[in-house]
Protein backbone atom coordinates (compact mmCIF):
# COMPACT_ATOMS: atom_id res chain seq x y z
CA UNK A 1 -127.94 -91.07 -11.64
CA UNK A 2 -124.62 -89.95 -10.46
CA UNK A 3 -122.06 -88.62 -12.41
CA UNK A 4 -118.75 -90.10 -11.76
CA UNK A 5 -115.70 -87.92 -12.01
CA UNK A 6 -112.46 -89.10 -13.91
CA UNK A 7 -109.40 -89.99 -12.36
CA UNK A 8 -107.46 -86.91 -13.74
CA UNK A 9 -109.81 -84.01 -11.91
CA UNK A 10 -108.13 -82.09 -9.38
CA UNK A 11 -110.37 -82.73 -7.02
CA UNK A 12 -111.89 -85.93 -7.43
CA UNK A 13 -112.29 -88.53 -4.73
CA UNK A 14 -109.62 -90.94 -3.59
CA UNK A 15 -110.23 -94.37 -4.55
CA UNK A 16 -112.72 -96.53 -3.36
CA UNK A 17 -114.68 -93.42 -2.65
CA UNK A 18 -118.08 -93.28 -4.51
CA UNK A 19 -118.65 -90.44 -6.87
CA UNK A 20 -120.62 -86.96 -5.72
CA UNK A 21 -124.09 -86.56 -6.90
CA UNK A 22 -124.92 -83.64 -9.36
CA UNK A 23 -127.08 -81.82 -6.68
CA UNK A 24 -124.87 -79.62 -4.83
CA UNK A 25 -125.64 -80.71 -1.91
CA UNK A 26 -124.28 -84.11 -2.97
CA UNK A 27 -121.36 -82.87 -4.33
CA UNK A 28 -119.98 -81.30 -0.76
CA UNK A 29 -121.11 -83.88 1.04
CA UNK A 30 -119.02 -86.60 -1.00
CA UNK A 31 -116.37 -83.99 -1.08
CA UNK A 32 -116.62 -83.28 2.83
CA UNK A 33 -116.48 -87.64 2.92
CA UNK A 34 -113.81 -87.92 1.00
CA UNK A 35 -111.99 -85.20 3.25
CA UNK A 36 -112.57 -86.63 5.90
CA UNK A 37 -111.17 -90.41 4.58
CA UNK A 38 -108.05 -88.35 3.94
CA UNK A 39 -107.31 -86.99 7.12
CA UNK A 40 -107.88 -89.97 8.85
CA UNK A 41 -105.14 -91.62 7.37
CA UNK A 42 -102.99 -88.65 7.83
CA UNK A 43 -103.46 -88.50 11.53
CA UNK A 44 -103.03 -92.59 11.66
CA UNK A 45 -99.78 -92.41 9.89
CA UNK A 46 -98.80 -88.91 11.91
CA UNK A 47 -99.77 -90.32 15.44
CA UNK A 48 -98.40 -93.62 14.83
CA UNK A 49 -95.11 -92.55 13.79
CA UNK A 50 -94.48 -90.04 15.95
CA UNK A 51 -94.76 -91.80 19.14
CA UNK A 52 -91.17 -93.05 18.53
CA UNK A 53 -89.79 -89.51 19.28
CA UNK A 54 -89.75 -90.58 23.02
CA UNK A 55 -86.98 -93.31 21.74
CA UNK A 56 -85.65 -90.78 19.82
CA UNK A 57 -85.33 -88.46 22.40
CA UNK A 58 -83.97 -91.38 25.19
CA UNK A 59 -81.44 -92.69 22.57
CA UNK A 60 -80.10 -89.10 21.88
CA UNK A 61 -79.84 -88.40 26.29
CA UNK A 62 -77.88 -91.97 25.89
CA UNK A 63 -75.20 -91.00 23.68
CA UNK A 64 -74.91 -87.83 25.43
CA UNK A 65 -76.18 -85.26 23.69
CA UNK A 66 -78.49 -82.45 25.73
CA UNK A 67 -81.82 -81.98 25.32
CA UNK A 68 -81.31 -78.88 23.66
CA UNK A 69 -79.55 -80.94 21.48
CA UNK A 70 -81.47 -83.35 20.84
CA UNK A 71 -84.63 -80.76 20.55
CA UNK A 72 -82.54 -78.63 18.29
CA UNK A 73 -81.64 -82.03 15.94
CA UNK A 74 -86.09 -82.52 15.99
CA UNK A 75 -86.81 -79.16 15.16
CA UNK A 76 -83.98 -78.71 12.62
CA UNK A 77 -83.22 -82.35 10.93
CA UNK A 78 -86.69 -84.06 11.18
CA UNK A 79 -86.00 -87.08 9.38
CA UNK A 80 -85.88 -90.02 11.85
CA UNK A 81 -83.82 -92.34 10.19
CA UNK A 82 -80.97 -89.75 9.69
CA UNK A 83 -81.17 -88.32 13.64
CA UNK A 84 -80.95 -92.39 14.99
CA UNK A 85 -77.86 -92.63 11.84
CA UNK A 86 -76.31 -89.73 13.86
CA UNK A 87 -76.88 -90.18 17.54
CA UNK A 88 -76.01 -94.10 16.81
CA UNK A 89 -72.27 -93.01 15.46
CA UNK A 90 -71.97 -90.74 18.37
CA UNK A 91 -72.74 -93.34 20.83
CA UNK A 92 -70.33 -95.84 19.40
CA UNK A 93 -67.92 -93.38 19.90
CA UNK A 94 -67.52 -91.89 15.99
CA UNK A 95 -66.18 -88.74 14.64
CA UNK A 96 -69.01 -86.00 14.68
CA UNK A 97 -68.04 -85.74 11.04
CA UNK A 98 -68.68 -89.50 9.89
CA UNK A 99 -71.33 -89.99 12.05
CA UNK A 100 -72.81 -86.23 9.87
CA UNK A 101 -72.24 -87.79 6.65
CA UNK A 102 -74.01 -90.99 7.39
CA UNK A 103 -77.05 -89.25 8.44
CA UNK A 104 -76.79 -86.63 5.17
CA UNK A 105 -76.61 -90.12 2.74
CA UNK A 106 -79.47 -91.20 4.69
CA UNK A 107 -81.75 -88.06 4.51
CA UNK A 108 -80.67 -87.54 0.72
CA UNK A 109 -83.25 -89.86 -0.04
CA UNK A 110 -85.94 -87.01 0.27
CA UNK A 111 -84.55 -85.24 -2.66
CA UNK A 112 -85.94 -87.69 -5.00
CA UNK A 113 -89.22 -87.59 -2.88
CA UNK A 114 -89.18 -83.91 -3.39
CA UNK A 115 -88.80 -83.85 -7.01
CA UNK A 116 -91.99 -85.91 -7.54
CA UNK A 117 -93.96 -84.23 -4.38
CA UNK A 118 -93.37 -80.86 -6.23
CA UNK A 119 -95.30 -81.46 -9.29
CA UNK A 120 -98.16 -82.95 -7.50
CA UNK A 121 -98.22 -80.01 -4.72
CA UNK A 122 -97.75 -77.37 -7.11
CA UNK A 123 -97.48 -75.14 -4.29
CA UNK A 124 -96.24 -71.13 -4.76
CA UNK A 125 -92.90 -70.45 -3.99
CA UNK A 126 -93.66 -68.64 -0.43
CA UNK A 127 -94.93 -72.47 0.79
CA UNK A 128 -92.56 -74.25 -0.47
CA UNK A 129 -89.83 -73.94 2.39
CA UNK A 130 -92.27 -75.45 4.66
CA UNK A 131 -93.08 -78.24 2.46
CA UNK A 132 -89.45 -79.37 1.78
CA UNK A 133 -88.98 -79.34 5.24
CA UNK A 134 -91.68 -81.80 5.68
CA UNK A 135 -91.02 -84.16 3.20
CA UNK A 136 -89.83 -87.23 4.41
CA UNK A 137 -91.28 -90.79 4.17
CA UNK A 138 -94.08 -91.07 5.94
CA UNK A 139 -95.33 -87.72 4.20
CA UNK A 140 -94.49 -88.60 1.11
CA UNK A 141 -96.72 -92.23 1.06
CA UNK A 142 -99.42 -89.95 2.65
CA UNK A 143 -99.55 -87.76 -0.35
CA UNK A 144 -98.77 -90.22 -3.29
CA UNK A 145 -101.52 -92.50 -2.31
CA UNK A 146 -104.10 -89.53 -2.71
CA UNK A 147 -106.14 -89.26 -6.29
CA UNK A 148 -106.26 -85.46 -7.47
CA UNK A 149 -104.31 -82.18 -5.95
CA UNK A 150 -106.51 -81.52 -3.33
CA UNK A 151 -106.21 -84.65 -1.26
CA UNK A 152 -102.74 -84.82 -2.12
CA UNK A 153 -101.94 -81.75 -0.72
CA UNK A 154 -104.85 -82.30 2.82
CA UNK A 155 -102.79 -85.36 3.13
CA UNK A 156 -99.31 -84.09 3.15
CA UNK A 157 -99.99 -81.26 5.12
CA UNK A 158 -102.07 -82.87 7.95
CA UNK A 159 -99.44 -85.80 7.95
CA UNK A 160 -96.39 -83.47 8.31
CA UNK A 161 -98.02 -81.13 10.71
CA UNK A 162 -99.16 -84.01 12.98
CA UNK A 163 -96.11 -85.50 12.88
CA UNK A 164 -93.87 -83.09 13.56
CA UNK A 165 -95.63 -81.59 16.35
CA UNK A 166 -95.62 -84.86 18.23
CA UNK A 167 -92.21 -85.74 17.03
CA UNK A 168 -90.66 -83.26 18.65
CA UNK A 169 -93.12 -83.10 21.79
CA UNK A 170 -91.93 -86.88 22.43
CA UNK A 171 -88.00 -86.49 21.28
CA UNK A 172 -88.49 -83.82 24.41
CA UNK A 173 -90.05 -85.71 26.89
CA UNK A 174 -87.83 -88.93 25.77
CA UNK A 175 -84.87 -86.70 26.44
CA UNK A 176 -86.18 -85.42 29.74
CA UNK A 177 -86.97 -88.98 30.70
CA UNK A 178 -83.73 -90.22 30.22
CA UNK A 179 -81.97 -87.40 31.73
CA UNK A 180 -83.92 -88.21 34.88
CA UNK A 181 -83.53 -91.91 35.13
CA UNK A 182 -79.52 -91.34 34.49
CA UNK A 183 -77.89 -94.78 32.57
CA UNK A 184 -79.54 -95.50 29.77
CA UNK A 185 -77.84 -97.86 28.99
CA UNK A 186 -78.68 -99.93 32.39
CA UNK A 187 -82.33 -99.75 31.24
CA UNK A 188 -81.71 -100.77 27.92
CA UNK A 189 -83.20 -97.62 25.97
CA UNK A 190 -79.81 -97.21 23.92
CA UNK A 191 -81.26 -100.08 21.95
CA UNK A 192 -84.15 -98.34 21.36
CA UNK A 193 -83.37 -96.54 18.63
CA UNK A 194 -82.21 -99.46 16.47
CA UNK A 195 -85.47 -101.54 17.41
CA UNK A 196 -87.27 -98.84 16.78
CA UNK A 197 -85.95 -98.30 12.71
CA UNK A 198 -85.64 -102.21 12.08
CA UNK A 199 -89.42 -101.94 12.69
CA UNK A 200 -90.01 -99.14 10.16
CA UNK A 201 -87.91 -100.92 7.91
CA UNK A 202 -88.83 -104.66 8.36
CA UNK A 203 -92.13 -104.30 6.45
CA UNK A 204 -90.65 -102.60 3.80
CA UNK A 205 -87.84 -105.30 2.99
CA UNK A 206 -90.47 -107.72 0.44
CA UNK A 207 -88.40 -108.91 -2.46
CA UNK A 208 -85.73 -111.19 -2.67
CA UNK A 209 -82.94 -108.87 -4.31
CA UNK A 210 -84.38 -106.37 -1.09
CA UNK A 211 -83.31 -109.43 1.41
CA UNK A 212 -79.90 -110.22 0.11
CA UNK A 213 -79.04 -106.39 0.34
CA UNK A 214 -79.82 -106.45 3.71
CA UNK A 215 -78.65 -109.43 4.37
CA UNK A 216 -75.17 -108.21 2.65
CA UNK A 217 -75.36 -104.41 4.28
CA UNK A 218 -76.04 -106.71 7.71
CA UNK A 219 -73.20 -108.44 6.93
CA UNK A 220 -70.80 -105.38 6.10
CA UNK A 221 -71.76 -103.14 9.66
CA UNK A 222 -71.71 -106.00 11.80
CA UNK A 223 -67.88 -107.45 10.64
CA UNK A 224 -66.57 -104.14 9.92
CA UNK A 225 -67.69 -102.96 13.47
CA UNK A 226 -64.16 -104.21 15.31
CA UNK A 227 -62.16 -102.93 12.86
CA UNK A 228 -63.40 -99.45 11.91
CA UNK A 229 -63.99 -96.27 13.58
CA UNK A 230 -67.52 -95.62 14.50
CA UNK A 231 -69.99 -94.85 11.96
CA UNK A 232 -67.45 -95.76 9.16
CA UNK A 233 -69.37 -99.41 9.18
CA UNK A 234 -72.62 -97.71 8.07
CA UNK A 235 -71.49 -96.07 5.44
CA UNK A 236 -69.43 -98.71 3.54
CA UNK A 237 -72.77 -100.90 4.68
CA UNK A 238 -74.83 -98.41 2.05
CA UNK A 239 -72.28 -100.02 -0.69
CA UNK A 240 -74.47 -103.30 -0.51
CA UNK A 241 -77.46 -102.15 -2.78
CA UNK A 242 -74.76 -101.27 -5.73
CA UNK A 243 -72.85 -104.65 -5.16
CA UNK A 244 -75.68 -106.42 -5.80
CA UNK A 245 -77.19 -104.38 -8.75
CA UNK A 246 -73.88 -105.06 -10.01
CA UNK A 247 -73.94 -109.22 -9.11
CA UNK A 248 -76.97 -109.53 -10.46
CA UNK A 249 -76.18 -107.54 -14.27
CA UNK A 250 -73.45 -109.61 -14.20
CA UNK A 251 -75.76 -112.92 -13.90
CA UNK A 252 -77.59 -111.70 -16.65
CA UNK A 253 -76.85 -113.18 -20.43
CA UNK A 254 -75.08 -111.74 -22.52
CA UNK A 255 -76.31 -110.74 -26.14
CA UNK A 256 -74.93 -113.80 -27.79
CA UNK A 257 -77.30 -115.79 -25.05
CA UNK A 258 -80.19 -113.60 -25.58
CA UNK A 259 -82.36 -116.60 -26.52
CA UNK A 260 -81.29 -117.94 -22.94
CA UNK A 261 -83.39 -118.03 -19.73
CA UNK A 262 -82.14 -114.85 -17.51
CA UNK A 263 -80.25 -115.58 -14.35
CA UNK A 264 -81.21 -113.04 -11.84
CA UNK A 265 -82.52 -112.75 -8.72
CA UNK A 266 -85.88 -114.08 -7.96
CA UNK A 267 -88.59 -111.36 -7.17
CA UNK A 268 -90.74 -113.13 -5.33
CA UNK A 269 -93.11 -110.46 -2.75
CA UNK A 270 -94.14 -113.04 0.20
C-alpha cells in the first residue's frame, strides 16, 4: 500500500501529485515526477513572461534611452512593471527623478514578497543576494504554489533563472530592433509597453473593490495627464487603493448600528 506523506514534509509532493511508494525505487521515481511537474511550470511561467522583454527593450529605444541603457536597466532593475513605470515617464517627457520614484513605489512591492519568500527558502546568507534579486512576481507565485521546501525552492530558482536570462536576451534584441527600424513611434511599439502590463494586470483585477480602484487610479492618470508634469499622474494615481479603503470604512456601520447589514463593497470574483 503506499504510504502517503503529510503536507508539512519538506519534501513532499506538490498537490495533486500521488504519494511515493515505500520501495525506494518508488520513492525517487515519484520524487523525480514530482520534479519534473515543478519545473514545467517554472519554465511555462519563465518563457511566457519573458518574451515581453522585446517590448521592453523597443519601448525603452522609443523614449530614447540606449541599449546600454536599456540592457543596464534589465540586468540591474529586473522588475518589469517598474522598468515600463520608468521608461513610460521618460517618454512623456518627466523628470528622471519622478519618473525614479514611480518605478521604486512600484518595485517596493517585492519587499513584502521577500519577507514571506525568506522563510520558505531558508536559504544561507551567501545565496541570498541572488535570491532577492530574483524575487519579483512571477517568481514569487512560482514558489508559493509549491508544497514543501524543496519544490519551493526548484521552482523559484528555475523560474527566476529562466526568466531573467530571456528577459534580458529580448529587452536586447527589442532595443536593437528598434534602433534599426528608427521611429518607434511611427510603428506603434511605444504603445507596447502599456499593452503589454494591462495584460499582466487584466487577469489579476477579479473583485469588485479591485475594479473601482482601477477604475478610480484610471480616472486620476488619465485627467491629471494635461495638467501635471510627466510621471507625476502615476504617482498620485497609486493614491486610489487608500481612497477607497478609506470610502469603503467609512460605508461601514458604526458600533451603535452593529446589528445593521454592512454597507461595503460587493466582493463578487466573476
Amino acid at each position: 500500500m503506499a504510504e502517503q506523506r503529510t503536507p508539512t514534509d519538506p519534501a513532499g509532493p506538490p498537490p495533486g501529485t500521488p504519494g511515493p511508494e515505500t520501495t525506494p525505487a518508488g520513492s525517487t521515481a515519484s520524487r523525480a515526477a514530482g520534479d519534473r511537474a515543478v519545473v514545467r511550470d517554472a519554465l511555462g511561467v519563465g518563457l511566457a513572461v519573458g518574451l515581453s522583454g522585446f517590448a521592453f527593450g523597443a519601448t525603452a529605444a522609443g523614449a530614447g534611452l540606449t541599449v546600454a541603457q536599456a540592457c543596464a536597466l534589465s540586468l540591474l532593475v529586473f522588475t518589469g512593471a517598474s522598468q515600463f513605470a520608468l521608461v513610460g515617464a521618460l517618454a512623456a517627457g518627466g523628470n528622471p527623478f519622478t519618473a525614479a520614484a514611480g518605478a521604486f513605489f512600484l518595485g517596493a512591492r517585492n519587499a513584502f514578497y521577500g519577507l514571506r519568500l525568506s522563510q520558505l527558502l531558508a536559504l544561507p546568507c551567501a545565496g541570498r543576494p541572488l535570491a532577492a534579486h530574483w524575487v519579483i512576481d512571477e517568481t514569487s507565485a512560482v514558489a508559493l504554489a509549491q508544497r514543501g521546501r524543496r519544490h519551493t525552492r526548484l521552482g523559484f530558482f528555475v523560474t527566476g533563472a529562466t526568466l531573467y536570462v530571456l528577459w534580458n536576451a529580448t529587452t536586447l534584441l527589442g532595443a536593437l530592433g528598434a534602433e534599426a527600424i528608427g521611429d518607434t513611434g511611427a510603428w506603434g511599439l511605444d504603445a507596447a509597453g502599456p499593452a503589454v502590463f494591462l495584460a499582466l494586470l487584466a487577469p489579476m483585477v477579479r473583485t469588485t473593490r479591485e475594479r473601482v480602484t482601477a477604475a478610480l487610479a484610471v480616472l486620476l492618470g488619465l485627467g491629471l495627464l494635461p495638467v501635471l508634469p510627466g510621471g507625476v499622474p502615476v504617482l498620485v494615481a497609486a493614491l486610489a487603493a487608500p481612497a477607497v479603503l478609506w470610502a469603503e470604512g467609512r460605508r461601514r456601520p458604526r458600533p451603535d448600528t452593529a446589528g445593521e447589514e454592512p454597507r461595503t463593497f460587493e466582493e463578487n470574483p466573476r
